[in-house]
N, C-alpha and C. Protein backbone atom coordinates (compact mmCIF):
# COMPACT_ATOMS: atom_id res chain seq x y z
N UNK A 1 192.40 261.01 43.70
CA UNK A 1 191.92 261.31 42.37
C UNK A 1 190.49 260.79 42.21
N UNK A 2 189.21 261.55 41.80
CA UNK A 2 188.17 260.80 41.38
C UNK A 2 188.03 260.32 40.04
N UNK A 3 187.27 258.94 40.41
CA UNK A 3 187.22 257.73 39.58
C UNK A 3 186.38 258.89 38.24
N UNK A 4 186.20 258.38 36.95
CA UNK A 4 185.60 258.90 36.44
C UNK A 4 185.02 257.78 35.09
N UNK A 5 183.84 257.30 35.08
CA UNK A 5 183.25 256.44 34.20
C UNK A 5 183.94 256.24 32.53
N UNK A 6 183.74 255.40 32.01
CA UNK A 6 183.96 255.02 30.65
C UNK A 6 183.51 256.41 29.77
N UNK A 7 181.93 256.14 30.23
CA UNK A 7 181.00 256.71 29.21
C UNK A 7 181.20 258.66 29.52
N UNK A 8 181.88 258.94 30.75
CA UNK A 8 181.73 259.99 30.89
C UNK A 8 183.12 260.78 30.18
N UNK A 9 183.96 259.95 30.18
CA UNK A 9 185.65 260.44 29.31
C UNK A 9 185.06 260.38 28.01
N UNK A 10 184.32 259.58 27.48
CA UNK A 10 184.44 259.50 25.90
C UNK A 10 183.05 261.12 25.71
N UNK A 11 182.26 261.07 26.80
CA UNK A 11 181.45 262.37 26.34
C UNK A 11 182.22 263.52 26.54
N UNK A 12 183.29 263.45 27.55
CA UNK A 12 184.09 264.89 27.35
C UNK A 12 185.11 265.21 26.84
N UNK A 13 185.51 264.46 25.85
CA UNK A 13 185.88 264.21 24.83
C UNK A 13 184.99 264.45 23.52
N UNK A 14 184.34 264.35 23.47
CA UNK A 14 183.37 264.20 22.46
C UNK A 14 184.29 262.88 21.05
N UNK A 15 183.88 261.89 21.87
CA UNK A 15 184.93 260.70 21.02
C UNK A 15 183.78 260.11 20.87
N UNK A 16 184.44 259.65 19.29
CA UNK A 16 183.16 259.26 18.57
C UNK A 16 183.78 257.51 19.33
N UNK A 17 182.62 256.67 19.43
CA UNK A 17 182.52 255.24 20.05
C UNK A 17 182.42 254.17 19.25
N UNK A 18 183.59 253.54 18.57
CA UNK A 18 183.91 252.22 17.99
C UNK A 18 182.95 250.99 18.32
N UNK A 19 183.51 250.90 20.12
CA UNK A 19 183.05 249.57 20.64
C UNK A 19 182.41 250.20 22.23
N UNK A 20 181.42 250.09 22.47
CA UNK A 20 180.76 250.50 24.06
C UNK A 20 181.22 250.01 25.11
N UNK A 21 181.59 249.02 24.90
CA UNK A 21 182.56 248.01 26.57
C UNK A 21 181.69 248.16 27.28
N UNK A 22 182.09 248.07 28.75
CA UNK A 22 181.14 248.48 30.08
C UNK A 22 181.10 249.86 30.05
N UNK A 23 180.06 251.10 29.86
CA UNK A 23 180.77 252.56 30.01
C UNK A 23 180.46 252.65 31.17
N UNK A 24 180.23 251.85 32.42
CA UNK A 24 179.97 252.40 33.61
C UNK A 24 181.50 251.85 34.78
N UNK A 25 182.16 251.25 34.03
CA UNK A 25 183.94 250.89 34.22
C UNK A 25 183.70 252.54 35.00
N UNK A 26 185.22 252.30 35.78
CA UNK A 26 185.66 253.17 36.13
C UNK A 26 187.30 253.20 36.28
N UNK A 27 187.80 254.42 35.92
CA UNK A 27 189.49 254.58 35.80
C UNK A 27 190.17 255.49 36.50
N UNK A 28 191.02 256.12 37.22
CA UNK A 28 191.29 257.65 37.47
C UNK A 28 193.08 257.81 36.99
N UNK A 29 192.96 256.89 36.40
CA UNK A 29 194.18 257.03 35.69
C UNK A 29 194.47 256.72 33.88
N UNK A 30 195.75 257.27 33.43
CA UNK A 30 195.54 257.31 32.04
C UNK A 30 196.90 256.75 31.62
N UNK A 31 196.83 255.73 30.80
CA UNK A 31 198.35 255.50 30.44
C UNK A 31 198.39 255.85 28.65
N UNK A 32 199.54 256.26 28.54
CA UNK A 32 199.96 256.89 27.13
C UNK A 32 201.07 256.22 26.57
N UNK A 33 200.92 256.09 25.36
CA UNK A 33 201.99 255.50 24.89
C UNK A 33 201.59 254.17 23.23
N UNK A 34 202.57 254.21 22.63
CA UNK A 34 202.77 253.33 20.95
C UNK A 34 202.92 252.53 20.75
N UNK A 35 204.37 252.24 22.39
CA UNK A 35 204.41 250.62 22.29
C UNK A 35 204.17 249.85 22.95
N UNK A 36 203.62 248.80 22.15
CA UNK A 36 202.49 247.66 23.04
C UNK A 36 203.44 247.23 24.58
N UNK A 37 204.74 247.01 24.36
CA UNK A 37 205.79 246.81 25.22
C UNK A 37 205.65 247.59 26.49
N UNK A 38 206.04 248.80 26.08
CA UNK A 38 205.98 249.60 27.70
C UNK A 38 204.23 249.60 28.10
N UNK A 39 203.08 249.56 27.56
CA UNK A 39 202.00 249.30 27.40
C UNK A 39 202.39 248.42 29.04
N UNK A 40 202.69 247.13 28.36
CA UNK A 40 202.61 246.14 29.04
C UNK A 40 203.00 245.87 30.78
N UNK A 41 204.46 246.60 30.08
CA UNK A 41 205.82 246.58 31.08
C UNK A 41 205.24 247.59 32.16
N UNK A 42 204.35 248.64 32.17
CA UNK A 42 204.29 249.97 33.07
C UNK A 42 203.11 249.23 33.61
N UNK A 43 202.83 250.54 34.61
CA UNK A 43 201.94 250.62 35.70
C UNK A 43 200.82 251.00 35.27
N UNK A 44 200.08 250.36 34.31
CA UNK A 44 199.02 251.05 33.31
C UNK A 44 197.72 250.20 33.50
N UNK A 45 197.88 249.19 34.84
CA UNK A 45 196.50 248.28 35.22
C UNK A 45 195.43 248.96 35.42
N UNK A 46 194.17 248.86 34.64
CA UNK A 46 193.15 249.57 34.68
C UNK A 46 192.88 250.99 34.64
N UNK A 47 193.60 251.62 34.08
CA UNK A 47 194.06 252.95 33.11
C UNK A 47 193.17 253.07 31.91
N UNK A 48 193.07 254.43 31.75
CA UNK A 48 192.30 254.40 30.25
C UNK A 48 193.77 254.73 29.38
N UNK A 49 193.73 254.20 28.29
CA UNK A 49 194.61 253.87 27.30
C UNK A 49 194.84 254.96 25.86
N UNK A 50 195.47 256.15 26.03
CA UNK A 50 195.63 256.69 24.72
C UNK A 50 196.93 256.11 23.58
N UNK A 51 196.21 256.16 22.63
CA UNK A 51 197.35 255.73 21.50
C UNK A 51 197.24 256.26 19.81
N UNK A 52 197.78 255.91 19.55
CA UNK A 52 197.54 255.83 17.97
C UNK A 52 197.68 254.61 17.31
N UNK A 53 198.08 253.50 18.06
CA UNK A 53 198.22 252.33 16.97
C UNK A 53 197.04 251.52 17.09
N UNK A 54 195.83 251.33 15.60
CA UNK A 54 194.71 250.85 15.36
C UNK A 54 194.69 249.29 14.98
N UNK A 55 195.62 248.73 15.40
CA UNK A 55 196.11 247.54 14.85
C UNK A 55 194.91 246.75 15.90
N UNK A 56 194.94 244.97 16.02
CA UNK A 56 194.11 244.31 16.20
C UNK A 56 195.11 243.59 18.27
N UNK A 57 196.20 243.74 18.12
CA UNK A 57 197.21 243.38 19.19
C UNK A 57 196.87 244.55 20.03
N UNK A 58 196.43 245.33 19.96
CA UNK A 58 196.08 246.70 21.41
C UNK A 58 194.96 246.00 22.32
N UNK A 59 193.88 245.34 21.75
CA UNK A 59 192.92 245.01 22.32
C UNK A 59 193.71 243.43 22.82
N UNK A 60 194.50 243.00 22.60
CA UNK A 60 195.35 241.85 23.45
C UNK A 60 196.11 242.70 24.87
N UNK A 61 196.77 244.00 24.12
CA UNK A 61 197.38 244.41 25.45
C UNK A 61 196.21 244.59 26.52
N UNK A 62 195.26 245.33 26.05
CA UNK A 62 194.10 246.07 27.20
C UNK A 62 193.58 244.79 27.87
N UNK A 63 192.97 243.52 27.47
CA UNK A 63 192.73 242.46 28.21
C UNK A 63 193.42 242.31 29.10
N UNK A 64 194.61 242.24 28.82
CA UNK A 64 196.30 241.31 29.78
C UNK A 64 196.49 242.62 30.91
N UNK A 65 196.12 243.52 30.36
CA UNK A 65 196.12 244.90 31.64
C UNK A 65 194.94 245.53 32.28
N UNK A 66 194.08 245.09 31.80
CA UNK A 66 192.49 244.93 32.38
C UNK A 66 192.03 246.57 32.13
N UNK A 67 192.45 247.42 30.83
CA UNK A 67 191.79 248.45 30.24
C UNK A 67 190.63 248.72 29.74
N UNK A 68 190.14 249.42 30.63
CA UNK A 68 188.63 249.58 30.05
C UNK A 68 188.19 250.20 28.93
N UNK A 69 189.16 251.43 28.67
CA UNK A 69 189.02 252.28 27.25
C UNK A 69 190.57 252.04 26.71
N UNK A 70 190.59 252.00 25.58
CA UNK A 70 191.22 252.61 24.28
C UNK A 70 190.63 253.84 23.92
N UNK A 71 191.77 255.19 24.17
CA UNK A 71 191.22 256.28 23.10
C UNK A 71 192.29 255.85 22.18
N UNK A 72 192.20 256.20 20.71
CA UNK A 72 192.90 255.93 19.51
C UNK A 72 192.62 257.63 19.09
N UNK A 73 193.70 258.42 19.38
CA UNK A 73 194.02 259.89 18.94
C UNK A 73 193.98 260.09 17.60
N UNK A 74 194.29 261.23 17.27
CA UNK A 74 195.00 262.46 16.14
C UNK A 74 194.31 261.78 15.02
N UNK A 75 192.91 261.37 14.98
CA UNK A 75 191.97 261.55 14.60
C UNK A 75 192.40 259.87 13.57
N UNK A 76 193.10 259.16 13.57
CA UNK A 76 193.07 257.95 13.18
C UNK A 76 192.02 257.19 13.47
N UNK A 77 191.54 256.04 12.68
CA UNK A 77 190.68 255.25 12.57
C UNK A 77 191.25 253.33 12.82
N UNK A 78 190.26 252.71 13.78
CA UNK A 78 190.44 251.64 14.24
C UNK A 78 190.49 250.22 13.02
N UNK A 79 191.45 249.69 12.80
CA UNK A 79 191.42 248.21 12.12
C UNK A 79 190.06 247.74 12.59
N UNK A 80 189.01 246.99 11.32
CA UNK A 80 187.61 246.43 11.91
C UNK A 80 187.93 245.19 12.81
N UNK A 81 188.88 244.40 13.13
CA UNK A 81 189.33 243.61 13.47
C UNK A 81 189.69 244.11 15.29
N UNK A 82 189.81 245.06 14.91
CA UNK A 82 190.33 245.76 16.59
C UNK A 82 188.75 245.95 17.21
N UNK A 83 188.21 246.78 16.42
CA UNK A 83 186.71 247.01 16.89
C UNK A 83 185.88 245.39 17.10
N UNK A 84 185.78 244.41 16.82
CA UNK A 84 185.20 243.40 16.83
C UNK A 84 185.82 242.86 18.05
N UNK A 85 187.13 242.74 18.36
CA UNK A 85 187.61 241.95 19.12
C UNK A 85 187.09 243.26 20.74
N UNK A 86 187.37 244.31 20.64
CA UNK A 86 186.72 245.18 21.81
C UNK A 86 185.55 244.70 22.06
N UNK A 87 184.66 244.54 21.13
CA UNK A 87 183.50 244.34 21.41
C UNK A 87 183.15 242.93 21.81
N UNK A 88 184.01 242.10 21.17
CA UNK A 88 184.20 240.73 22.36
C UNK A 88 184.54 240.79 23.76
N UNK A 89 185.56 241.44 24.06
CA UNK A 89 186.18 241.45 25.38
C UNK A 89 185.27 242.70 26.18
N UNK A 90 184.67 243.07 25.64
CA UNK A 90 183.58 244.39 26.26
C UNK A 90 184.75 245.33 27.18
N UNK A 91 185.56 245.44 25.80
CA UNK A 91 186.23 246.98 26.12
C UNK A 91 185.96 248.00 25.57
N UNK A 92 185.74 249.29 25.54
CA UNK A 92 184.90 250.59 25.18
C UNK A 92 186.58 251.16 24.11
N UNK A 93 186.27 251.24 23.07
CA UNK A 93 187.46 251.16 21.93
C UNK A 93 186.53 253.03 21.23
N UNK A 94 187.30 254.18 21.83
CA UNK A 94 186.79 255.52 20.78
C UNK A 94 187.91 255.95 20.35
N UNK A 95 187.56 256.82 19.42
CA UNK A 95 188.60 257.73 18.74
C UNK A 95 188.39 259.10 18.98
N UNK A 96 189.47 260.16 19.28
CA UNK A 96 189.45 261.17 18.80
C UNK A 96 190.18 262.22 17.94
N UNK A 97 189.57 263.43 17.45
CA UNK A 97 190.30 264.04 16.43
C UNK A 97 191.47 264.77 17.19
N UNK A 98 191.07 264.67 18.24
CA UNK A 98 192.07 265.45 19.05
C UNK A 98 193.95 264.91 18.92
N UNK A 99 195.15 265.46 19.08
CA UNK A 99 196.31 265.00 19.24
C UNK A 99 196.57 264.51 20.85
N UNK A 100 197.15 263.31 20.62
CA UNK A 100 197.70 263.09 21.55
C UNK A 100 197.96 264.08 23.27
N UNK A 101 198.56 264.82 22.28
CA UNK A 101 198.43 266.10 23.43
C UNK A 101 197.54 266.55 24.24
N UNK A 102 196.48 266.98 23.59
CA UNK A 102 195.66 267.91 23.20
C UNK A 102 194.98 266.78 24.30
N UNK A 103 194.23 265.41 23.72
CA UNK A 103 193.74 264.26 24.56
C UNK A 103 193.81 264.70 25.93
N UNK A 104 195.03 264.17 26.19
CA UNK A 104 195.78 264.11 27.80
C UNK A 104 195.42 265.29 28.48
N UNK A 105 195.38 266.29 27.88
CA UNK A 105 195.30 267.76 28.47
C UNK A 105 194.16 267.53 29.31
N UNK A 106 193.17 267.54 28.14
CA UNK A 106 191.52 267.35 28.62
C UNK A 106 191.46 266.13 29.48
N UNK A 107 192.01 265.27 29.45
CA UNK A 107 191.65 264.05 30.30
C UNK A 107 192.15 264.67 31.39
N UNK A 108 193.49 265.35 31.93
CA UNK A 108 193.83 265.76 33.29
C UNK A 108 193.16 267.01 33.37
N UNK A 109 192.08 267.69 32.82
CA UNK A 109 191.37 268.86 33.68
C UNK A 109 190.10 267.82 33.63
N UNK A 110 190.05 266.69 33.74
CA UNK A 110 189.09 265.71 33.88
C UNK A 110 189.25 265.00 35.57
N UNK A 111 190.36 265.31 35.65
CA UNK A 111 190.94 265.11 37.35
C UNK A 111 191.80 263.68 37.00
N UNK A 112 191.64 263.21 35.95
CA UNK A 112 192.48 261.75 35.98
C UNK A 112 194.24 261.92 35.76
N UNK A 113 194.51 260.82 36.22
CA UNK A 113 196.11 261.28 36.75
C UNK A 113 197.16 260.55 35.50
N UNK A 114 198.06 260.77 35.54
CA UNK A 114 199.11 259.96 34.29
C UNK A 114 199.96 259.10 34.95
């Protein structure tokens, strides 16, 4: 699978950018999912991260799993508390309007794997 940059998922995406992190990270994989639990529990080490929950504990999971992005889907908006703490841990925290679905789709004609 090729690796594919921070900064280059959130431009093909067109995701608007919370927190910048490193955008020159690299991921070729994507983990999905609500709860922080299987988050944790799965094979999601250094994965870019789709979700919907904007809470301030996502940016605890992505540290403890060494995630470079948070996308935050279906067009929800980030707790300022989540965005501050990304931007401490220099994790790249975007949103898009896109669904869940819809996300993933584009991320795997992006070549990245689930």
């Amino acid at each position: 699978m090729p690796e594919k940059s921070v900064s280059d998922i959130c431009s093909a995406l067109n995701a608007k950018v919370h927190a910048r992190g490193d955008g020159e990270k690299t991921t070729e994989r994507v983990a999905v999912g609500d709860l922080l639990s299987f988050i944790m529990g799965g094979d999601s080490d250094g994965a870019a991260w789709v979700t919907i929950q904007t809470h301030l504990n996502v940016a605890a999971v992505a540290v403890l799993k060494e995630i470079p992005l948070i996308i935050i889907a279906s067009g929800r908006m980030p707790a300022a508390d989540l965005v501050a703490r990304c931007e401490d841990e220099r994790i790249a925290l975007a949103t898009s309007d896109m669904s869940i679905f819809d996300t993933c789709i584009e991320l795997g004609r992006l070549g990245l794997a689930g």
